[in-house]
Protein backbone atom coordinates (compact mmCIF):
# COMPACT_ATOMS: atom_id res chain seq x y z
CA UNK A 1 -7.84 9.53 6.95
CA UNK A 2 -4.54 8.90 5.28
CA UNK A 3 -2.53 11.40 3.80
CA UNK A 4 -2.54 11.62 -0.32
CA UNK A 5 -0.68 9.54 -2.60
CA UNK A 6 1.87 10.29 -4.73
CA UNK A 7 1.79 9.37 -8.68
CA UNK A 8 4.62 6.85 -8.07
CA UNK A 9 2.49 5.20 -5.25
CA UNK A 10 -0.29 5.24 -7.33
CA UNK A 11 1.56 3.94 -10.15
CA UNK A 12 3.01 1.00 -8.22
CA UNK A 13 -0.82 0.04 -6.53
CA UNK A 14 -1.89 -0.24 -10.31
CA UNK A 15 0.58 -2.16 -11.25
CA UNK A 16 0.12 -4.37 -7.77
CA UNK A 17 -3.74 -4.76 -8.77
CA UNK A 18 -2.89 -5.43 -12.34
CA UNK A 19 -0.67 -8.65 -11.41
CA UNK A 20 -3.13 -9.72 -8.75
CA UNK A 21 -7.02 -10.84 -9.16
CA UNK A 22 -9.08 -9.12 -6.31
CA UNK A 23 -9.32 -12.55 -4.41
CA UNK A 24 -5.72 -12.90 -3.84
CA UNK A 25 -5.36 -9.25 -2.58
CA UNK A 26 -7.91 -9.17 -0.12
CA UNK A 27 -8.20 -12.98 1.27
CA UNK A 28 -4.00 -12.92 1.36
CA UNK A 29 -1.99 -13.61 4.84
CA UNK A 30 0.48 -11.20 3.42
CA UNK A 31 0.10 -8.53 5.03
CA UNK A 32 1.34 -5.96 2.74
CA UNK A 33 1.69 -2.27 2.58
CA UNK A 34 2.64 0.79 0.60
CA UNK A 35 4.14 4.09 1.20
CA UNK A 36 2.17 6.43 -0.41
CA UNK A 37 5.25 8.42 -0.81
CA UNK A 38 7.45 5.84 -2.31
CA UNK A 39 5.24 3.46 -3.86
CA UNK A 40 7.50 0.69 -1.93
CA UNK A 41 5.38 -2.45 -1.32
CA UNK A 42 6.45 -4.11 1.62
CA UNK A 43 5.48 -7.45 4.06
CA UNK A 44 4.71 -7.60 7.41
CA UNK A 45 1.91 -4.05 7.17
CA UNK A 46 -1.75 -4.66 9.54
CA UNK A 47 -4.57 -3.75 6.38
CA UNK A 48 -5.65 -0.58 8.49
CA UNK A 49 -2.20 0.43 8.92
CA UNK A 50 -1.41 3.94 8.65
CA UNK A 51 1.58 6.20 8.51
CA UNK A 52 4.10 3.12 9.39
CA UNK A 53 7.76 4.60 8.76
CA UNK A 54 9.21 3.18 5.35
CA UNK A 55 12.21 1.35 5.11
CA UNK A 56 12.80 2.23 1.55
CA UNK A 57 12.42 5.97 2.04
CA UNK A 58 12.26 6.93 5.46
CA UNK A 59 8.82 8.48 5.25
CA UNK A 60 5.75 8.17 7.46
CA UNK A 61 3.44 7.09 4.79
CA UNK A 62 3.14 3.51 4.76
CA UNK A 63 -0.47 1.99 4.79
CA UNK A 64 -2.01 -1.26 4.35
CA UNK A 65 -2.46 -2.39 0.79
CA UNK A 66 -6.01 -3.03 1.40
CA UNK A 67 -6.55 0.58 2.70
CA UNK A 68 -4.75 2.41 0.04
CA UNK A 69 -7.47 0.25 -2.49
CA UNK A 70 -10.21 1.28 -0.79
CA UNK A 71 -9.40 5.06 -0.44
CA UNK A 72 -7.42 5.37 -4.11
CA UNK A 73 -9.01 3.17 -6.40
């Protein structure tokens, strides 16, 4: 289970899902990720990641984009 999200993270993963249809989030090669501290969106995440160290913010609370959908939204 990942850890909870912060309103910022939360706030940035709406906006993420807002600018992208559902087809281009979850069929990408992009392998994205968010720190659910943060809200930092960042390349190069596995979808199951969890707790990757951020390079915005230094935190343990990265997670695949996909995942942080699933659980959050």
């Amino acid at each position: 289970m990942i850890d909870d999200i912060s309103t910022t993270a939360l706030m940035a993963l709406h906006n993420y899902i807002d600018a992208n249809s559902p087809e281009e989030i979850f069929m990408s090669d992009e392998a994205l990720g968010i720190c659910l501290d943060c809200g930092e969106i960042d390349e190069g995440v596995e979808p199951d990641a969890q707790n990757y160290q951020c390079d915005n913010c230094g935190k343990h609370a990265v997670c695949g984009i996909e995942t942080a959908i699933v659980s959050y939204i």
